[in-house]
Protein backbone atom coordinates (compact mmCIF):
# COMPACT_ATOMS: atom_id res chain seq x y z
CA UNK A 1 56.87 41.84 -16.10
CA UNK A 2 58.07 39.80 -19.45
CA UNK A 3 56.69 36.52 -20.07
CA UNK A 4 59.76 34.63 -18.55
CA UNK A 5 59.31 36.07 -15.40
CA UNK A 6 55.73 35.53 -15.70
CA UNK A 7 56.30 32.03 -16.15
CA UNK A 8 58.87 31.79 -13.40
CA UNK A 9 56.46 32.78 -10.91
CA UNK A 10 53.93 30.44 -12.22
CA UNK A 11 55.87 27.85 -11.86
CA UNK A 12 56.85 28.90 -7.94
CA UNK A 13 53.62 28.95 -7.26
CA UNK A 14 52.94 25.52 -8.46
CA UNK A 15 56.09 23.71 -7.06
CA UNK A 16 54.53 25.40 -3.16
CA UNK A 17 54.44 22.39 -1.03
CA UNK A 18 51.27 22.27 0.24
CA UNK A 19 50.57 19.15 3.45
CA UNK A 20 53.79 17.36 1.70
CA UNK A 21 52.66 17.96 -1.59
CA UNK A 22 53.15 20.32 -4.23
CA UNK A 23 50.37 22.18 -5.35
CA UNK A 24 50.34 21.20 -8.71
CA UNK A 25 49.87 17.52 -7.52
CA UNK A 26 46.88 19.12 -5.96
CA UNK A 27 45.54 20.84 -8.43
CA UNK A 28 46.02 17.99 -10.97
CA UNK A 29 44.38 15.61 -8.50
CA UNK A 30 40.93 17.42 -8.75
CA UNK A 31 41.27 17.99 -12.10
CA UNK A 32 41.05 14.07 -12.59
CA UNK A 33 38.29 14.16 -9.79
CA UNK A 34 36.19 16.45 -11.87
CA UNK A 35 37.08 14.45 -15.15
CA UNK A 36 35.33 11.31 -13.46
CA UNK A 37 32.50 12.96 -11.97
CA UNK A 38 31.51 14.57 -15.64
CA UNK A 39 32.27 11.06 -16.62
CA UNK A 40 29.92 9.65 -13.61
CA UNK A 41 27.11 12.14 -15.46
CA UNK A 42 27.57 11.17 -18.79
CA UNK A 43 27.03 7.53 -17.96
CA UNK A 44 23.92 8.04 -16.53
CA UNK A 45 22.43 10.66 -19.14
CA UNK A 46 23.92 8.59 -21.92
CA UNK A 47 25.07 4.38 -21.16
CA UNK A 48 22.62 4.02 -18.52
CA UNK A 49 19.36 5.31 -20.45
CA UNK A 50 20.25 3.87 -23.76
CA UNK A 51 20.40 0.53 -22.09
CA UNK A 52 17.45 1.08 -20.18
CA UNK A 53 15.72 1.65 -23.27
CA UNK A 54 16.97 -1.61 -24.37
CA UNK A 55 15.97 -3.69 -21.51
CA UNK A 56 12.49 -2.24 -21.45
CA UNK A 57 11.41 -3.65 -24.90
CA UNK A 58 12.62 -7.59 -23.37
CA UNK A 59 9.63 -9.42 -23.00
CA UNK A 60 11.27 -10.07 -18.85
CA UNK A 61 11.17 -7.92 -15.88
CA UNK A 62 14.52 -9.38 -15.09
CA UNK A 63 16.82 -6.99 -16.98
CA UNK A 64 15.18 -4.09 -15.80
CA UNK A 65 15.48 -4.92 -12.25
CA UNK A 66 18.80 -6.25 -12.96
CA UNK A 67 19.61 -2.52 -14.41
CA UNK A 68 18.34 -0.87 -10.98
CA UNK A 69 20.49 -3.12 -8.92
CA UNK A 70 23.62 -2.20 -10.19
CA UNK A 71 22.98 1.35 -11.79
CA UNK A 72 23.70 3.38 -8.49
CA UNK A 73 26.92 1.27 -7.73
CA UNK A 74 28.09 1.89 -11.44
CA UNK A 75 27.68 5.86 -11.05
CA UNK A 76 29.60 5.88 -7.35
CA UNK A 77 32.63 3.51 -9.34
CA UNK A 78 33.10 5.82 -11.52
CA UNK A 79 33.74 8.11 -8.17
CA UNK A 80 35.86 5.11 -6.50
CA UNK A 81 38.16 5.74 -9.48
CA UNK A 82 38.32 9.27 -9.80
CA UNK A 83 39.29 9.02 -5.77
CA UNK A 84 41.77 6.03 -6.41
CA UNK A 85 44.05 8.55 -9.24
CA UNK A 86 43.65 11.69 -7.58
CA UNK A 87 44.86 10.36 -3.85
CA UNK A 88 47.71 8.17 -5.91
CA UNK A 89 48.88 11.52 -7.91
CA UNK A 90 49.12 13.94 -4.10
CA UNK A 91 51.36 10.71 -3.21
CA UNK A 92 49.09 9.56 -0.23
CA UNK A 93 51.05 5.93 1.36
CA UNK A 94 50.28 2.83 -0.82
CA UNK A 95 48.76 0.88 1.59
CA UNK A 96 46.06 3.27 3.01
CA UNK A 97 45.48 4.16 -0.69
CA UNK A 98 45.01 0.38 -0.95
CA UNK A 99 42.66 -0.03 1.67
CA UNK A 100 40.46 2.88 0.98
CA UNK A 101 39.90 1.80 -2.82
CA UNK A 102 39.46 -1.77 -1.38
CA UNK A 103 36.27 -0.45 1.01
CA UNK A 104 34.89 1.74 -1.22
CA UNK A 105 34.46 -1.31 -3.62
CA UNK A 106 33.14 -3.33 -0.90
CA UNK A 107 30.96 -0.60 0.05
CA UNK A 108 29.91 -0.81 -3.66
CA UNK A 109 29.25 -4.65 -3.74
CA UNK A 110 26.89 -5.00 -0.44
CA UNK A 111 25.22 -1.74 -2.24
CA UNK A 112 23.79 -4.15 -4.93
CA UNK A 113 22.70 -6.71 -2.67
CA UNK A 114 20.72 -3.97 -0.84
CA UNK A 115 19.50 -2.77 -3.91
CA UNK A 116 18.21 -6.01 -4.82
CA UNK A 117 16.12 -6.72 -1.82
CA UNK A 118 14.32 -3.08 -3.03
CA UNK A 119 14.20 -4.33 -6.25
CA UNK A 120 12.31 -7.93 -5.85
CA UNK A 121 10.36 -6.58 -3.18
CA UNK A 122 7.51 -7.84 -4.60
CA UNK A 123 9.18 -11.33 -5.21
CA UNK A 124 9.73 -11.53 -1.85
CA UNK A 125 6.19 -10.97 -0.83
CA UNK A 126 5.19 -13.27 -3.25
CA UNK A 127 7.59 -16.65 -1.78
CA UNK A 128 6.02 -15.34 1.84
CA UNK A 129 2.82 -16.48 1.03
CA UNK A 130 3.78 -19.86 1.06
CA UNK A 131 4.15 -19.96 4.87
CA UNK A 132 0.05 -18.72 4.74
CA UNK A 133 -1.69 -16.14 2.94
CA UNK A 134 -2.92 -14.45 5.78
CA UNK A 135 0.26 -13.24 7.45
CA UNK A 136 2.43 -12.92 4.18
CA UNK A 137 3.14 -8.85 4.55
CA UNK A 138 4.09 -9.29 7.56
CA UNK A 139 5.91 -12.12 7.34
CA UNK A 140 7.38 -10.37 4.25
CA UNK A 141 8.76 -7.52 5.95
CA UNK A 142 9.95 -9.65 8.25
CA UNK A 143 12.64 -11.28 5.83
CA UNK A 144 13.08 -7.78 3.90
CA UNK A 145 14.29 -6.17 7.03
CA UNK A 146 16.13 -9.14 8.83
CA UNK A 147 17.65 -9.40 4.87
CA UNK A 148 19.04 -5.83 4.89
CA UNK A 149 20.37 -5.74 8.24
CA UNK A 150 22.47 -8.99 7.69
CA UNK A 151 23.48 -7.61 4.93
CA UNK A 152 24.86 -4.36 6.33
CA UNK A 153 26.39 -6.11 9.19
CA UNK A 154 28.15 -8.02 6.37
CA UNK A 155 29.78 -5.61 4.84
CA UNK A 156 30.76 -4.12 8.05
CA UNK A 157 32.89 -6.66 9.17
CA UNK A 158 34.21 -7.22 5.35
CA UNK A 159 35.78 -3.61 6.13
CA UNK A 160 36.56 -3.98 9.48
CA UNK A 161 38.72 -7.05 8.03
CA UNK A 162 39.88 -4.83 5.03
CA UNK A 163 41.44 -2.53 7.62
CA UNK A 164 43.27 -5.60 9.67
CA UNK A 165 40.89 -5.73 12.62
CA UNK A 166 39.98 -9.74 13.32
CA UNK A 167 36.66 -9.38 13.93
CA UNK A 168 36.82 -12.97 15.75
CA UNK A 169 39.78 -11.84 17.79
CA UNK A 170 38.22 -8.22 18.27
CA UNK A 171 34.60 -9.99 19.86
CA UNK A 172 36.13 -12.15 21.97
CA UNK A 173 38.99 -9.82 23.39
CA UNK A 174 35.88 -7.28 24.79
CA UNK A 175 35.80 -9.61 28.08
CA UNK A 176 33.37 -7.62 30.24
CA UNK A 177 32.75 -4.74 27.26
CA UNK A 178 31.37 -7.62 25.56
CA UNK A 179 29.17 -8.85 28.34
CA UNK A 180 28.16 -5.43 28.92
CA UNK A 181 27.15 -4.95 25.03
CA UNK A 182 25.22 -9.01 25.33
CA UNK A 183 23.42 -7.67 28.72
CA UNK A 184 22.13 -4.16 26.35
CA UNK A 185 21.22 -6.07 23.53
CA UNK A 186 18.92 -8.44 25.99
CA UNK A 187 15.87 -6.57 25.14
CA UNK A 188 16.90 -6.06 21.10
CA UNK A 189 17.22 -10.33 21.52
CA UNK A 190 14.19 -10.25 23.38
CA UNK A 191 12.02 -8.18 20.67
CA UNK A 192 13.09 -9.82 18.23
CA UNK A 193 12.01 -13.50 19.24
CA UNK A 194 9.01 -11.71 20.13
CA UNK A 195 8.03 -10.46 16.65
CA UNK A 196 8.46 -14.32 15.76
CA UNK A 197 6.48 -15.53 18.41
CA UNK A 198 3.56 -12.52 16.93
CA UNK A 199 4.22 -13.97 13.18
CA UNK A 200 3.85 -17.64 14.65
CA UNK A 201 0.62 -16.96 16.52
CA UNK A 202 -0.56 -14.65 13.92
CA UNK A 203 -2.33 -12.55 16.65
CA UNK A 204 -2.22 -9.81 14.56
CA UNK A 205 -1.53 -8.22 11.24
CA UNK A 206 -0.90 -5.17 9.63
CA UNK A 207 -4.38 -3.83 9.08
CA UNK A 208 -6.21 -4.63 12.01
CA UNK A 209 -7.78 -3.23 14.91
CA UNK A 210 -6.10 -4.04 17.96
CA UNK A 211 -5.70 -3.33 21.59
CA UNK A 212 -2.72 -3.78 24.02
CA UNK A 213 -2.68 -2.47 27.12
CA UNK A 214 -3.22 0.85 26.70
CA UNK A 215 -2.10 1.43 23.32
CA UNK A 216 -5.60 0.70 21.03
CA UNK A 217 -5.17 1.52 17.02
CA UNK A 218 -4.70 0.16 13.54
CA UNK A 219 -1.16 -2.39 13.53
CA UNK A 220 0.72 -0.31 10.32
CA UNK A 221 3.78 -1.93 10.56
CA UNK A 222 5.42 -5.33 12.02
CA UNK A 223 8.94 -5.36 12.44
CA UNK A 224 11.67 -7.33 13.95
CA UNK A 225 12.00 -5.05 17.07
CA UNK A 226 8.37 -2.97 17.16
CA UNK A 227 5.34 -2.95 16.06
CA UNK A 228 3.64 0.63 14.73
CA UNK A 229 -0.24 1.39 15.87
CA UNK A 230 -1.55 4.33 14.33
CA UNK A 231 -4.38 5.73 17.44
CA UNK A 232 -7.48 6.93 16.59
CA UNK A 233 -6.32 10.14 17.44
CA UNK A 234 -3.54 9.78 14.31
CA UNK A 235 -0.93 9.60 16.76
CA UNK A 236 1.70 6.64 15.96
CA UNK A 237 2.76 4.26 18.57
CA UNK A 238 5.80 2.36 18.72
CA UNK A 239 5.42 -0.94 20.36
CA UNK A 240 8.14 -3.22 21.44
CA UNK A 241 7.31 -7.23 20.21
CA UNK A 242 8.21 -7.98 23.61
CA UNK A 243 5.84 -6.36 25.43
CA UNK A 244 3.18 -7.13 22.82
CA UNK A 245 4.50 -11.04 22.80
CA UNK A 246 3.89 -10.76 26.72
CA UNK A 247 0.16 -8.98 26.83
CA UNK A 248 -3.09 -10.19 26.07
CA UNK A 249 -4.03 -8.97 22.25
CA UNK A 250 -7.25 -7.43 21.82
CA UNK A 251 -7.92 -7.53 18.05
CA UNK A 252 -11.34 -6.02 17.13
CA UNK A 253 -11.18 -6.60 13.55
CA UNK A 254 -11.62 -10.53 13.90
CA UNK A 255 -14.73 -10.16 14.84
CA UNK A 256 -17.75 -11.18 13.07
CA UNK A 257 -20.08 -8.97 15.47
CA UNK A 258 -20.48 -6.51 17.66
CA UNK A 259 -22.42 -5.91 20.59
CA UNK A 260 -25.60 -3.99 21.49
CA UNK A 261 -26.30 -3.45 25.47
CA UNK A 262 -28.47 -0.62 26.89
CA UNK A 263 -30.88 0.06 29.74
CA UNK A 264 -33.53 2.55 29.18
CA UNK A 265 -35.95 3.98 31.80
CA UNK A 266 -39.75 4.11 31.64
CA UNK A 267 -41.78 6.42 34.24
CA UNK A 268 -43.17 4.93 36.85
CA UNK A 269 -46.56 5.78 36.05
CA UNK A 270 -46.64 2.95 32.82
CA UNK A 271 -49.19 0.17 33.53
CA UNK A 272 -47.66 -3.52 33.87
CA UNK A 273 -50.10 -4.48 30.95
CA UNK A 274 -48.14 -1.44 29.01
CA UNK A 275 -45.15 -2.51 29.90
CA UNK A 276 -45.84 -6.45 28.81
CA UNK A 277 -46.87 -4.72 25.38
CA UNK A 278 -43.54 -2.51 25.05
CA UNK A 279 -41.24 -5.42 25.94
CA UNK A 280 -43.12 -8.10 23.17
CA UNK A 281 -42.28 -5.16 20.61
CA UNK A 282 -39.14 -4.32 21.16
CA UNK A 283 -37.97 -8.43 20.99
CA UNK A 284 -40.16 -8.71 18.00
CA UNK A 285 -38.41 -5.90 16.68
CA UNK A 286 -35.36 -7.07 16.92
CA UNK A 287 -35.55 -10.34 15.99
CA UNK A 288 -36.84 -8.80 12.83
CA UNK A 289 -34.29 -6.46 12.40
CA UNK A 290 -32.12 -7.01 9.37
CA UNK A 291 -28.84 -5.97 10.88
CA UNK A 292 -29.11 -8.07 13.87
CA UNK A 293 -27.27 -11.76 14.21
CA UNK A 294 -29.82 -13.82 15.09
CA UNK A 295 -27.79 -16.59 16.35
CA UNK A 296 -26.25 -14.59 18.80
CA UNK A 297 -27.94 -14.29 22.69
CA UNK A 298 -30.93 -11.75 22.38
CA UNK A 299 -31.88 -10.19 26.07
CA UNK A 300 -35.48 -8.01 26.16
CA UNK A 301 -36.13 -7.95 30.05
CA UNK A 302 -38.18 -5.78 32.52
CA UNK A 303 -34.53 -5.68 34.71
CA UNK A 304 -35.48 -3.38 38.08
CA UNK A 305 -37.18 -0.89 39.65
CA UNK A 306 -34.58 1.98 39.73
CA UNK A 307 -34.74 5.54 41.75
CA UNK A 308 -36.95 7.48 39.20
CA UNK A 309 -37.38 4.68 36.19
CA UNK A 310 -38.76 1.21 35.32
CA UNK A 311 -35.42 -0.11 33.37
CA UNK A 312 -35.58 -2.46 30.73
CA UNK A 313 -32.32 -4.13 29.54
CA UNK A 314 -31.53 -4.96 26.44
CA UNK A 315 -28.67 -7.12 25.01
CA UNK A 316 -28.61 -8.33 21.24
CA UNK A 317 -25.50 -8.33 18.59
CA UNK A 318 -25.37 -6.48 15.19
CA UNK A 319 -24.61 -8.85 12.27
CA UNK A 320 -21.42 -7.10 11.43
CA UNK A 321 -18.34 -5.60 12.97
CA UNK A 322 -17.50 -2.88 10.58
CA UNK A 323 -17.75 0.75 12.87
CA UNK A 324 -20.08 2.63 10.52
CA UNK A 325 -22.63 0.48 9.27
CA UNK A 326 -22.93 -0.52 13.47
CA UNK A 327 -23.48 2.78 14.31
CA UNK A 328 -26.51 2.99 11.51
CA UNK A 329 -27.93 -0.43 12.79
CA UNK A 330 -27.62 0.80 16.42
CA UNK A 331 -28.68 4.35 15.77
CA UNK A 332 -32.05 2.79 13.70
CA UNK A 333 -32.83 0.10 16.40
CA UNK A 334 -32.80 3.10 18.87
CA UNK A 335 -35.13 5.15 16.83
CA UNK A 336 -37.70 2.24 16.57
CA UNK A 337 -37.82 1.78 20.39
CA UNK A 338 -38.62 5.69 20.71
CA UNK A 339 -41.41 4.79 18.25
CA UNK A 340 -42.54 1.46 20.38
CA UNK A 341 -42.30 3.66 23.92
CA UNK A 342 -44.42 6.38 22.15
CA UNK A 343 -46.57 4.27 20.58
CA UNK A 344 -47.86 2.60 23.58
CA UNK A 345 -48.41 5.69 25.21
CA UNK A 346 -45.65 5.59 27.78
CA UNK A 347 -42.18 8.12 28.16
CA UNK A 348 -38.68 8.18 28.74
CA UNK A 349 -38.25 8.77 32.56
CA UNK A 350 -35.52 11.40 33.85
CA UNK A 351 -33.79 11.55 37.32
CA UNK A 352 -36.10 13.58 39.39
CA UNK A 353 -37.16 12.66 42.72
CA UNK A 354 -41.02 13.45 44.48
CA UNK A 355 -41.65 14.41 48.32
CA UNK A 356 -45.63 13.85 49.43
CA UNK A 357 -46.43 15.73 53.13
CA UNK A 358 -48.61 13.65 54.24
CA UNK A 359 -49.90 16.81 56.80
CA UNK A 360 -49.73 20.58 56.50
CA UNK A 361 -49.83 22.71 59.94
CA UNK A 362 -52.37 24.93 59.83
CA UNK A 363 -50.71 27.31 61.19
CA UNK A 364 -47.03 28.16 59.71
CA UNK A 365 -44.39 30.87 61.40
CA UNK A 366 -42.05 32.80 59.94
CA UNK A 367 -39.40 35.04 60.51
CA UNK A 368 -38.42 38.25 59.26
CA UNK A 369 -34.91 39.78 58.58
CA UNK A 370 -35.84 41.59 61.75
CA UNK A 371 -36.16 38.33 63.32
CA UNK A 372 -39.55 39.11 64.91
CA UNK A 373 -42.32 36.26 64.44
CA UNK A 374 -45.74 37.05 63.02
CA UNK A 375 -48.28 34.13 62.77
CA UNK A 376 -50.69 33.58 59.88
């Protein structure tokens, strides 16, 4: 084949009309995609770290969280553009063309307000403390999240209204879709003025030890529909504000301290005299005790006389709530009373029950497997 013919066929191949389009259009049209992509790359290996460089010798933090706002939105326009040639060069109709282009830069603008509630995160935690210190993460995350979803909706009409849709016209012509949508989104409404009524009450915060209903654990996260509680078990819970907002809150961790309360059991063979003795000790120990609050109520009493034990009960408060360092006070507290019971020459009684016969027969009869009686 000669190099005219070679040529000829070429250009057949090319001029093939491929969905309306030739398929050199086609061909040309990624070839201009590519070109912006490399582009896209360049800009970040190149533009974006030499100014980056720049920024980070400013004495400000502004810059450089300026720079991460709008970096990611500057890389995807470079692929808004690439799109915007190569659908104009396969001949795609103007006025899709046009509205495509026009949401993908919308797309691009709400991008770097979302950006920017990532980037002055800690701003934002920062103006939150001035509606209290104690409640300012969650009160924080609060505004971060309602902030980002408002903005998303935002730009979701803005496209909706790119396209032609009225949004206004489009809400109120659902008639009963629309009351069916209100009725679902009840319980949404319904969580969300519950997290508010949470942040307003500050019953809890992320942190703390609480239980509701049920569900007992550490509160990890607050948000504008649930609430997260991690269990003991490392399981995570999610909580609906609503049912939260409409239960009472137990929080341990606002505690101060924590309670003591026990019975133990002496035999029944321990003197009264004995017992006077055991009960003086064990109140004296404990009002002695470092690691018990003693302005809380303090109970040492000789309580009843019990199947197989004299009980004493005993009802005092640690001076702190934290888990661990009650489980030491508690755990030394019992090892002193062991040491006052023993000391004093009494015991720990045990179920166990005693029969007395007050007569034995003298004479007793059994019976064999042969079931004849023999007397002894």
């Amino acid at each position: 084949m000669n190099q005219e013919g070679f040529l000829s066929n070429i250009n057949t191949i090319l001029n093939q009309v491929v969905l309306g389009t030739p398929l050199y259009k086609w061909a040309l049209a990624l070839v201009v995609l590519l070109f912006f992509l490399l582009l896209k790359n360049l800009f970040s290996a190149i533009i974006v770290k030499s100014i980056r460089t720049v920024v980070s010798r400013t004495k400000t933090s502004i810059d450089d969280k300026l720079l991460l706002m709008i970096e990611s939105p500057l890389r995807f326009l470079f692929v808004v553009i690439g799109l915007w040639l190569a659908l104009d060069i396969i001949n795609l109709r103007a006025d899709i063309l046009q509205h495509f282009v026009r949401s993908l830069f919308i797309i691009m603008v709400f991008w770097i307000f979302y950006n920017g509630i990532n980037v002055f995160t800690d701003d934002i935690y920062k103006f939150s403390q001035k509606f209290g210190k104690e409640l300012y993460k969650e009160i924080g995350s609060f505004l971060i999240k309602a902030t980002k979803a408002f903005i998303v909706t935002i730009g979701f009409l803005a496209i909706l209204q790119e396209w032609g849709i009225n949004v206004t016209a489009l809400i109120a012509s659902l008639g009963i879709g629309g009351l069916a949508i209100a009725l679902a989104a009840k319980d949404t409404a319904a969580n969300f003025f519950g997290g508010l009524t949470i942040l307003a009450d500050k019953s809890l915060k992320i942190g703390e030890w609480v239980k509701v209903g049920s569900v007992e654990g550490i509160v990890e996260d607050l948000g504008m529909r649930t609430t997260k509680i991690r269990t003991f078990e490392k399981s995570l819970i999610t909580v609906p504000n609503q049912y939260i907002a409409n239960n009472p809150i137990e929080n341990f961790s606002r505690r101060n301290v924590r309670r003591i309360k026990m019975t133990i059991g002496l035999v029944y063979d321990t003197p009264g005299e004995t017992m006077k003795k055991i009960l003086k000790d064990i109140k004296e120990m404990l009002e002695n005790h470092p690691g018990i609050a003693k302005d809380q109520t303090m109970l040492v009493f000789f309580d009843k006389f019990n199947d197989s034990s004299l009980d004493i009960f005993i009802y005092t408060f640690t001076n702190t709530a934290d888990w661990i360092e009650y489980m030491a006070i508690k755990e030394d507290i019992n090892l002193k009373i062991m040491e006052i019971v023993e000391k004093n020459g009494s015991s720990f009684a045990y179920p166990s029950q005693s029969i007395y016969i007050e007569k034995v027969p003298e004479k007793l009869t059994f019976f064999d497997d042969s079931r004849n009686s023999t007397e002894h």
